[in-house]
Protein backbone atom coordinates (compact mmCIF):
# COMPACT_ATOMS: atom_id res chain seq x y z
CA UNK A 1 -63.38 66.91 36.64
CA UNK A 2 -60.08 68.83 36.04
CA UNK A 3 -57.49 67.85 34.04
CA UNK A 4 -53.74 67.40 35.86
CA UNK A 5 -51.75 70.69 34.87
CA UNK A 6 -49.04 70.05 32.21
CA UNK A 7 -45.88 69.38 33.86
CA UNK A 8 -43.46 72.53 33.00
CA UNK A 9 -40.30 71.39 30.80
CA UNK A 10 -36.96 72.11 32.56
CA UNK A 11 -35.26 75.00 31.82
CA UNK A 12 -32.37 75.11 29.68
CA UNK A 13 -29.33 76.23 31.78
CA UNK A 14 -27.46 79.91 31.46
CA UNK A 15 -24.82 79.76 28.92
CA UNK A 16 -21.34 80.43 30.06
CA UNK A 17 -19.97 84.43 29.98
CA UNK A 18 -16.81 83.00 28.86
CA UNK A 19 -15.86 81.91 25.05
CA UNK A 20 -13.77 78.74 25.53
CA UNK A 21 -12.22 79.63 21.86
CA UNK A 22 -10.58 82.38 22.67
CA UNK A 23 -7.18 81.97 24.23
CA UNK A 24 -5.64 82.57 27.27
CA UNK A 25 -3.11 85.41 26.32
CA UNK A 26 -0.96 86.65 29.05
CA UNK A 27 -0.27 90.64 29.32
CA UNK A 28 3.02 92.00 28.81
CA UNK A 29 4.81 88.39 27.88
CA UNK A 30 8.40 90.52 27.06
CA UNK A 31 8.24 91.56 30.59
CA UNK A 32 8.03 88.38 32.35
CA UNK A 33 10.40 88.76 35.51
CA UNK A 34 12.65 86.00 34.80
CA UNK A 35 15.59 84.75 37.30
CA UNK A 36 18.36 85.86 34.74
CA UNK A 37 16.20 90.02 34.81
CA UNK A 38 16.28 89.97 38.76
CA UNK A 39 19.48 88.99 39.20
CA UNK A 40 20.65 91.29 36.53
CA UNK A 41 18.81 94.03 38.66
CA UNK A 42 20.21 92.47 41.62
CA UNK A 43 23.98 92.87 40.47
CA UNK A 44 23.61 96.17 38.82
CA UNK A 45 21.83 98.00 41.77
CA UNK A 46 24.34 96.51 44.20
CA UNK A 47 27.03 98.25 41.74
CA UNK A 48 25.40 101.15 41.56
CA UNK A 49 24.99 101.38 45.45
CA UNK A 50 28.37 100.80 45.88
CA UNK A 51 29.69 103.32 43.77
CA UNK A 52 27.34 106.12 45.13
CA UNK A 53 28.93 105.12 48.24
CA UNK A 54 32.59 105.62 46.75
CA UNK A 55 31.48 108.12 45.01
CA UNK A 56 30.12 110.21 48.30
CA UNK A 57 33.17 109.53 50.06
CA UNK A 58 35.65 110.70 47.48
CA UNK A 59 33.68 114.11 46.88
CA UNK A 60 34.08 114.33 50.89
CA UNK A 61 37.71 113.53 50.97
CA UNK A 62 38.41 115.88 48.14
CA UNK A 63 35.98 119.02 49.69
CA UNK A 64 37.96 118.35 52.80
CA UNK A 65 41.69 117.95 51.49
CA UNK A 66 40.55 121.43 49.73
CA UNK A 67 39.17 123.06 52.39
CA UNK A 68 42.31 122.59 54.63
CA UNK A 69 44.69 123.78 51.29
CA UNK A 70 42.66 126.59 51.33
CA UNK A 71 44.56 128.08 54.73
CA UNK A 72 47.78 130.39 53.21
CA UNK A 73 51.20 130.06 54.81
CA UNK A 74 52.22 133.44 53.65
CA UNK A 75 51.12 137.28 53.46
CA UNK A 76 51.75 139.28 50.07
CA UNK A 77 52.37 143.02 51.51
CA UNK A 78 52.65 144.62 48.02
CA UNK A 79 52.00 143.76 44.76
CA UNK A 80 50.99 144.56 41.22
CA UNK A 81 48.16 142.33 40.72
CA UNK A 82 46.77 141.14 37.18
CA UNK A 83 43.78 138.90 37.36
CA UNK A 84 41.84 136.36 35.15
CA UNK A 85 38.43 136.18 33.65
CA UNK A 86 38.36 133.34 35.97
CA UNK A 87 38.91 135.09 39.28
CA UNK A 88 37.31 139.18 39.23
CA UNK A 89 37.70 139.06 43.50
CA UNK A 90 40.97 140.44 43.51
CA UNK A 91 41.17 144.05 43.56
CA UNK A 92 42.93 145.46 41.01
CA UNK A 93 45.84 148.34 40.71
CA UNK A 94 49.94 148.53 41.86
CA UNK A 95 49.19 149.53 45.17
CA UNK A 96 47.02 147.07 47.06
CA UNK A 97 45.94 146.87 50.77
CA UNK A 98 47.41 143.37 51.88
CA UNK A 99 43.91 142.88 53.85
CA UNK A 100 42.02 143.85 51.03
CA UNK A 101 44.17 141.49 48.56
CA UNK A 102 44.32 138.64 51.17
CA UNK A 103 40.20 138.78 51.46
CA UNK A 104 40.22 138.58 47.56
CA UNK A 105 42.84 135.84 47.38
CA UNK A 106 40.70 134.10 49.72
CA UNK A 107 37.37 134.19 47.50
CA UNK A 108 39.49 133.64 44.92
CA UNK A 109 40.92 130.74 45.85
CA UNK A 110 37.53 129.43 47.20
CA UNK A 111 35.70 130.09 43.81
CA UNK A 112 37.86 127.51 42.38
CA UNK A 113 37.71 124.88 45.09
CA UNK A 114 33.53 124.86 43.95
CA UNK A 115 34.74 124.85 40.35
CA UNK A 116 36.66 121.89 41.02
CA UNK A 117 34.34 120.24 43.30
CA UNK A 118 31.61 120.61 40.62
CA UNK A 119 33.81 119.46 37.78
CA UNK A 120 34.86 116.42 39.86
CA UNK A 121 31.14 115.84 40.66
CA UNK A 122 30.22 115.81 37.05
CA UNK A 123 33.08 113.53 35.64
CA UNK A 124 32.68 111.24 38.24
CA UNK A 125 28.57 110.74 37.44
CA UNK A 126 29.67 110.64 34.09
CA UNK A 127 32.16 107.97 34.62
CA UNK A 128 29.23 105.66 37.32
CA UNK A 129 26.85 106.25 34.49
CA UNK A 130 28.84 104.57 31.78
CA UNK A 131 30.59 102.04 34.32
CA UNK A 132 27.04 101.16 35.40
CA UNK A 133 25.93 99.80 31.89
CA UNK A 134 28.93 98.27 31.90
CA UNK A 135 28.16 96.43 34.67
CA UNK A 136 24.07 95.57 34.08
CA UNK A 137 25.51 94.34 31.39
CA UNK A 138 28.18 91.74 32.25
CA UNK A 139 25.76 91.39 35.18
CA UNK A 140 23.13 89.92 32.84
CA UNK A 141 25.77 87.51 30.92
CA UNK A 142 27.44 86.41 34.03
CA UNK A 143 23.32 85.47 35.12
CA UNK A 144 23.23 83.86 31.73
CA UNK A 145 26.13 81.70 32.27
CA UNK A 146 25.23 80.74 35.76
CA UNK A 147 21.96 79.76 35.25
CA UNK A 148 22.85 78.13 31.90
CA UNK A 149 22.63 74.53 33.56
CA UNK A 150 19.07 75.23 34.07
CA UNK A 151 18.49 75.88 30.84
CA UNK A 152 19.71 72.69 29.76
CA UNK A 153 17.70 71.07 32.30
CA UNK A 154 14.61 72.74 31.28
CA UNK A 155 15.46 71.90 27.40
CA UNK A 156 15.68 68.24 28.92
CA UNK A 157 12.33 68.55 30.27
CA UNK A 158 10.54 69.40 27.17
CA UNK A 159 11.95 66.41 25.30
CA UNK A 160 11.39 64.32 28.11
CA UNK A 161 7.63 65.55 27.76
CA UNK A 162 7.53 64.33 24.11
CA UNK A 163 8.02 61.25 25.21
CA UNK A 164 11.41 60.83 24.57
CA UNK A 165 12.52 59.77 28.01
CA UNK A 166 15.94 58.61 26.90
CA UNK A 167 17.47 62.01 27.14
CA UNK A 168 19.23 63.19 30.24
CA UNK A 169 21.44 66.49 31.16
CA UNK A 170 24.78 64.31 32.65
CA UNK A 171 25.36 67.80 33.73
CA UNK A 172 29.08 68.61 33.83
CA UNK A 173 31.39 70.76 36.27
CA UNK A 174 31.87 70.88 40.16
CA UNK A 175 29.77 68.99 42.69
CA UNK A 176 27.59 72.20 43.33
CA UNK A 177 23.68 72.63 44.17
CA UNK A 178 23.16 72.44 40.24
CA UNK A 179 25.21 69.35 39.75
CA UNK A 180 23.29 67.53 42.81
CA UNK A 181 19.60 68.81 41.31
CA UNK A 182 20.96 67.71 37.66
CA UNK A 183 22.19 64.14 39.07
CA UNK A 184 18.85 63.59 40.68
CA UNK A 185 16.32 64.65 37.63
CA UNK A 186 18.72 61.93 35.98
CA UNK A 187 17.49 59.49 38.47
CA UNK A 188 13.91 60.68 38.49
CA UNK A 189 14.64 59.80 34.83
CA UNK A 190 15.66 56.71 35.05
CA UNK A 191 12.49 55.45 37.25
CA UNK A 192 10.11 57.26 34.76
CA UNK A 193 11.82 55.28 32.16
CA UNK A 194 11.42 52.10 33.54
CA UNK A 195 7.74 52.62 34.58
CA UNK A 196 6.59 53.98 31.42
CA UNK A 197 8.58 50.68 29.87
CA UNK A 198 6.79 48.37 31.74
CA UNK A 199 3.47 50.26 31.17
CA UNK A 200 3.87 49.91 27.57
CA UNK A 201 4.92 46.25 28.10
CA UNK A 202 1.58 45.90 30.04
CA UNK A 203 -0.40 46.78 27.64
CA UNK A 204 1.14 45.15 25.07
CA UNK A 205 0.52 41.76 26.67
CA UNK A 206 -2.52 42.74 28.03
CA UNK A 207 -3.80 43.42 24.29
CA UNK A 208 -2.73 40.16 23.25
CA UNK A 209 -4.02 38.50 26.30
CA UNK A 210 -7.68 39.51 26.30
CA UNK A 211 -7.77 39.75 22.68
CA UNK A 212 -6.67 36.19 22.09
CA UNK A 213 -9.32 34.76 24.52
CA UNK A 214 -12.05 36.80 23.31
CA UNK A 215 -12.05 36.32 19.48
CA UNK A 216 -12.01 32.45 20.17
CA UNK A 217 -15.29 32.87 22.01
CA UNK A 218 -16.79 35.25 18.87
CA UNK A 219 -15.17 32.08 16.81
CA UNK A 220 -16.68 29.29 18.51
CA UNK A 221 -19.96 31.38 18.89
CA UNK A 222 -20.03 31.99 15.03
CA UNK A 223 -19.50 28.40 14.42
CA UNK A 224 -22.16 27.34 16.92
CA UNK A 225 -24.81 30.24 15.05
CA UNK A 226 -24.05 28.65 11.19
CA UNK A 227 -25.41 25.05 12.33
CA UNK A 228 -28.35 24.99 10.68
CA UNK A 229 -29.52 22.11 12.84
CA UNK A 230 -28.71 24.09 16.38
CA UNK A 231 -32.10 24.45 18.25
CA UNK A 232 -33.93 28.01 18.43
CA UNK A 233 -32.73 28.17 22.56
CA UNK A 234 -28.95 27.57 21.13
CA UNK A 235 -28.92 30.44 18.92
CA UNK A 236 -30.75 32.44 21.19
CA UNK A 237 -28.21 32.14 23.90
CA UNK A 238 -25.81 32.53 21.53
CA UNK A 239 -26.53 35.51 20.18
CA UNK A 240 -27.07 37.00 23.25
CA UNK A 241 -23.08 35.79 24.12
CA UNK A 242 -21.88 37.69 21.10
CA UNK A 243 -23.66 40.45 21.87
CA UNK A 244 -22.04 40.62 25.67
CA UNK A 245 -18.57 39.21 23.75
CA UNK A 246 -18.61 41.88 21.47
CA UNK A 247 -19.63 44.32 24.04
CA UNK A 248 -16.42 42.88 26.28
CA UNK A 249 -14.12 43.56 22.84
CA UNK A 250 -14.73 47.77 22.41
CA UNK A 251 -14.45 48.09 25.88
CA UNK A 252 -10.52 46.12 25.72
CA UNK A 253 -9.89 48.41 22.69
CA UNK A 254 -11.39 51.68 24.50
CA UNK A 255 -9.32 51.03 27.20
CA UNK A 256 -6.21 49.79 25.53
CA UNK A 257 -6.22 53.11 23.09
CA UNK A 258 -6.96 54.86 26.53
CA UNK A 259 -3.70 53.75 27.63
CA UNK A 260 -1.86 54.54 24.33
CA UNK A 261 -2.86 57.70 24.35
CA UNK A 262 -2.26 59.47 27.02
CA UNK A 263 1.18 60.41 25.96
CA UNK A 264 1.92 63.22 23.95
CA UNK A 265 2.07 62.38 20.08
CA UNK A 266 5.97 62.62 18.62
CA UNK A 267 5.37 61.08 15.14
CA UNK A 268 3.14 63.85 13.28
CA UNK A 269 1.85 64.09 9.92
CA UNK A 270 -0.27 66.77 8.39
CA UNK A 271 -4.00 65.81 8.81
CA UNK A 272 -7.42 67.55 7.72
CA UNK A 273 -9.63 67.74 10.24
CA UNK A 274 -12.76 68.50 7.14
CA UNK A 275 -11.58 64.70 6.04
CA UNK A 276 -11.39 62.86 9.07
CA UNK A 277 -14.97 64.34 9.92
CA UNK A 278 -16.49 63.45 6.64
CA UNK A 279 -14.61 59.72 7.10
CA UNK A 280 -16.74 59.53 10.38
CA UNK A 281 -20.21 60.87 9.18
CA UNK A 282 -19.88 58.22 6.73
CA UNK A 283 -18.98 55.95 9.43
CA UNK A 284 -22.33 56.62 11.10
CA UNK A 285 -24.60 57.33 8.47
CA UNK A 286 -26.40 54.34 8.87
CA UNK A 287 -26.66 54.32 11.97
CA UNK A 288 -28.14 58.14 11.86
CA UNK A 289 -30.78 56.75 9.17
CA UNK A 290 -31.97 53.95 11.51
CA UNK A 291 -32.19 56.22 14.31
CA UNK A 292 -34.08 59.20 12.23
CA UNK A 293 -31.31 61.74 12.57
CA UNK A 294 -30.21 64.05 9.82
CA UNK A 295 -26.33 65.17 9.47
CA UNK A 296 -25.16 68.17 8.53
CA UNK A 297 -22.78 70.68 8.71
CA UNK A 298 -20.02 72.85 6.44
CA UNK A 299 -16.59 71.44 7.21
CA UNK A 300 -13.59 73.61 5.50
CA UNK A 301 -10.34 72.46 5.04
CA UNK A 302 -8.13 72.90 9.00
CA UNK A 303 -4.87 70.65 8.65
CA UNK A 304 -3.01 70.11 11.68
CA UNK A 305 0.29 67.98 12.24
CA UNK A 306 -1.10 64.82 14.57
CA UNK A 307 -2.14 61.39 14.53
CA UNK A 308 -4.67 60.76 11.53
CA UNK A 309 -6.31 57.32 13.19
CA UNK A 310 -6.49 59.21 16.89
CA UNK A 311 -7.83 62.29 15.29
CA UNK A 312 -10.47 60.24 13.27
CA UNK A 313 -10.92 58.54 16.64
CA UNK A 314 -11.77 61.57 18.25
CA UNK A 315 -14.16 62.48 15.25
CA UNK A 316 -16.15 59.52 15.56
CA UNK A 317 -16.90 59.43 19.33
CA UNK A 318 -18.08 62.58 19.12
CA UNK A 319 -20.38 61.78 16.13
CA UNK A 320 -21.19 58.50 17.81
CA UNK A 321 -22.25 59.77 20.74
CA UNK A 322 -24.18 63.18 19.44
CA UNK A 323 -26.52 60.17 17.11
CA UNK A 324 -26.94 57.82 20.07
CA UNK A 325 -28.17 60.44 22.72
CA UNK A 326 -30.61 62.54 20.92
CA UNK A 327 -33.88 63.43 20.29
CA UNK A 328 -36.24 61.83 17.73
CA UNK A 329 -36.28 63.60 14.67
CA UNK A 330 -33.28 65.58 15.91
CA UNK A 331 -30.27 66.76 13.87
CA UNK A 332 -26.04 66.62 14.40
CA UNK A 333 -24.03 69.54 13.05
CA UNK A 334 -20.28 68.71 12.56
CA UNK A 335 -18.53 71.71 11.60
CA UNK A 336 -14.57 72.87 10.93
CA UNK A 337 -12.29 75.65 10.07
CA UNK A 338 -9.05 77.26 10.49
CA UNK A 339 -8.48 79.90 13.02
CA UNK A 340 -4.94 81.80 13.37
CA UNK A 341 -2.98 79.33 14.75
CA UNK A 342 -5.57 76.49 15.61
CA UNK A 343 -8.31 73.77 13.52
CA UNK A 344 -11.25 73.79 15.64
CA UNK A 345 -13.67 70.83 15.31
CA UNK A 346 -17.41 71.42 16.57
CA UNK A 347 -19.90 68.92 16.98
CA UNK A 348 -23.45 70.39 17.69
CA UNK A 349 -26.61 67.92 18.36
CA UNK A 350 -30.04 68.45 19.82
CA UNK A 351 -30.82 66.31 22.62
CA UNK A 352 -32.15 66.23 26.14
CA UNK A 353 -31.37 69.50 28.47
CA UNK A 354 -28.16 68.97 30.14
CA UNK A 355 -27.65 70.92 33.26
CA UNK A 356 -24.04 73.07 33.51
CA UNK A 357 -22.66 71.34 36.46
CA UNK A 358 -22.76 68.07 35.12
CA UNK A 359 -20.37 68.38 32.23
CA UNK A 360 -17.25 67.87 34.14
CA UNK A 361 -18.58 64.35 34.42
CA UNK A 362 -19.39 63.00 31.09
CA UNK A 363 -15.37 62.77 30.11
CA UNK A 364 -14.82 60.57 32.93
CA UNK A 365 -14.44 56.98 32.25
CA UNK A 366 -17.65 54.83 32.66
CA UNK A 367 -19.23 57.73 33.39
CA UNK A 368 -22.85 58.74 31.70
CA UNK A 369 -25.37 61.65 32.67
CA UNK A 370 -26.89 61.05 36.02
CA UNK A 371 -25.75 57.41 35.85
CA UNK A 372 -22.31 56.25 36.13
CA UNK A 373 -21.10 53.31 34.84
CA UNK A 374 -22.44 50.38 32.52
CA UNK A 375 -26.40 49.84 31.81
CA UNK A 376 -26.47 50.90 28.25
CA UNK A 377 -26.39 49.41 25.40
CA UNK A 378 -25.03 52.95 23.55
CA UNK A 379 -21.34 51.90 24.88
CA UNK A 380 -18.84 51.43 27.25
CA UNK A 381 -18.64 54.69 28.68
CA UNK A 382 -15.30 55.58 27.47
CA UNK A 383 -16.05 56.79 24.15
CA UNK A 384 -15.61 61.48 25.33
CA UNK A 385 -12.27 60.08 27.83
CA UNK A 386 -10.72 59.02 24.82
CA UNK A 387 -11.33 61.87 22.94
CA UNK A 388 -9.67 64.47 25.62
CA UNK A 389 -6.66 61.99 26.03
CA UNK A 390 -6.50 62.48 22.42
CA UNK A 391 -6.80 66.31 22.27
CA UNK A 392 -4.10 66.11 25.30
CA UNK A 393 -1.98 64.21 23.41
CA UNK A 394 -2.05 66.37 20.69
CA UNK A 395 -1.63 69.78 22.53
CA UNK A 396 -5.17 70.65 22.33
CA UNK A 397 -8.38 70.84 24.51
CA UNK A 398 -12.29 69.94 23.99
CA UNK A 399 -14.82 71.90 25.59
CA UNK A 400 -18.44 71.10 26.58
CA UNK A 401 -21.36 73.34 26.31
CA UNK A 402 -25.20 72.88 26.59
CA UNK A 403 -27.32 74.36 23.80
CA UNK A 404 -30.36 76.17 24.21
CA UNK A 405 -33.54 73.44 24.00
CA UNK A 406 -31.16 70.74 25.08
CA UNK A 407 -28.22 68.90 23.60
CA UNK A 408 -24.76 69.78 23.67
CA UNK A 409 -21.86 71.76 21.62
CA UNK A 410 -18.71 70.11 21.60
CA UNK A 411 -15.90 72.28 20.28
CA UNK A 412 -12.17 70.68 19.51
CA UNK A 413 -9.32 72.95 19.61
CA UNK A 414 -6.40 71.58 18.05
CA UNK A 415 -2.89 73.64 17.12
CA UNK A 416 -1.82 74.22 13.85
């Protein structure tokens, strides 16, 4: 009788080629073509067209009004003739041919038309050369000044994108294109304003309203669990209410801190991400013990200006979730340190093989390997989307990778 062959253990996907902690750097960043560059370009090369146009038909008029001054209107018959260094055609001595002197007169005469053709060439290059600086120049502050209303608008922007959505660019000046795109980012604005108000009205009430309701049941269901007299069915059920209750409370608080933080953070303090890591091994120690995981790791000190309860928040999902899915006997490495510019947080665990493509999925919300919403008593499913609003909020990214023999490497890059 033969035994059944040994089932072959999945194999551990390719690692990516690419190191998500290096960043993206963009060549040549002091060459960026910018509007105000081209039409700098754009109004020096039309200047310098133009005046190699003027310039061409000067040197033409000039060659010509020489060449027709060139004709004499007399005839010398007889003369002594003393000539320059500057003109050696003219034959010399008291007693000249008038043909031969004419002919050198002639020469003479056109020598210095080329001499002053060429010296008028030269001065007037000279002259473009220095006029055309002149006018890149003015070209590029006259493109300053033109464009300088969307520079305010893009200054707008960027406080509007910390959150600050009570700014606006009540743009100034004549009822141009750039007043009538300023007037109507006011009123885009205004309804972003409004909506985000409401939103945070929303959730303001909503946290009150399903909070209210749901620590009266825990209350009642407490009470109800103390009677010593209740029979063994009561407290049975009961429990088993709490449980779902309590269940029904993380997931209002994971999506209510869901909600809050998907805005970028404005009020930041100086936070070490070494501290907020140790503050959530401790958090889960127990909870390692019970399940027969060991925690380790080397965390150095990486401060960063954020949030110190999201940033612990962040911590502690990812802890939380590299002791709930892994391995028996398995370990989770929490590491940090300071890189030029950026704290990086990594959170290492072994665990079951998880294949490349499905990584996207796991920071959705209510979303789980190969399963996709509720089921599990390990959480609500919301526990990784909180921690990239978090990193979003705070300027940063997270990056999934699967380790070799199964589990994952989270890595946290947040800016300095």
């Amino acid at each position: 009788m033969t035994s059944a062959p040994t089932p072959t253990p999945p194999a551990t996907p390719p690692k990516p080629t690419w190191d998500p902690r290096q960043p993206v750097v963009r060549p040549f960043p002091l060459l960026r073509p910018t509007i105000r560059i081209r039409l700098t370009l754009l109004y020096g090369g039309m200047f310098l067209m133009a005046g190699v146009l003027l310039l061409t038909i000067i040197y033409l008029l000039a060659a010509d009004a020489l060449t027709q001054g060139n004709q004499l209107p007399f005839r010398i018959l007889n003369a002594n003739v003393e000539t320059s260094a500057s003109c050696r055609s003219l034959p010399q001595g008291s007693a000249t041919n008038s043909d031969t002197f004419m002919n050198g007169l002639r020469l003479c005469m056109e020598h210095q038309r080329a001499m002053a053709l060429d010296g008028l060439l030269k001065r007037s290059l000279l002259a473009l050369l220095g006029l055309a600086v002149i006018a890149f120049a003015f070209g590029y502050a006259m493109a300053g000044r033109v464009l300088s209303p969307l520079g305010r608008m893009t200054r707008t922007a960027r406080r509007v994108a910390a959150t600050d959505l009570s700014r606006r660019i009540e743009l100034d000046g004549p009822e141009d294109e750039l007043k009538e795109l300023s007037d109507t980012f006011d009123e885009m604005l205004d309804r972003l304003e409004r909506a985000f108000t409401a939103q945070q009205r929303f959730v303001a009430n909503a946290s009150h309203e399903l909070r209210t309701p749901l620590a009266i049941n825990r209350t009642l269901l407490e009470v109800t669990l103390s009677d010593p007299g209740a029979p063994p069915e009561l407290q049975q059920l009961g429990k088993t209410l709490l449980a779902t209750n309590e269940r029904s409370e993380q997931l209002v608080e994971g999506l209510l801190l869901l909600a809050r933080s998907d805005n970028e953070i404005v009020d930041r303090k100086p936070v070490d991400l070494a501290e907020v890591a140790s503050r959530a091994l401790d958090q889960t120690r127990s909870e390692a013990q019970t399940k027969g995981v060991e925690l380790r790791g080397t965390r150095q000190p990486a401060v960063v200006q954020g949030n110190g309860v999201l940033l612990e928040r962040i911590a502690l999902n990812l802890v939380q979730n590299a002791v709930r899915y892994n391995a028996p006997d398995g370990w989770v490495e929490v590491t940090t340190e300071a890189q030029p510019g950026q704290a990086v947080l990594v959170v290492e665990n072994t665990g079951p093989v998880v294949p490349a493509y499905e990584l996207d999925n796991i920071f959705e919300p209510f979303r789980r390997l190969r399963t996709e919403r509720t089921g599990s008593d390990k959480g609500v499913g919301l526990g990784l989307s909180i921690v990239r609003s978090v990193a979003r909020a705070h300027g940063g990214r997270i990056t999934a990778e699967p380790r070799e023999g199964g589990g994952l490497i989270m890595r946290v890059v947040l800016p300095t």
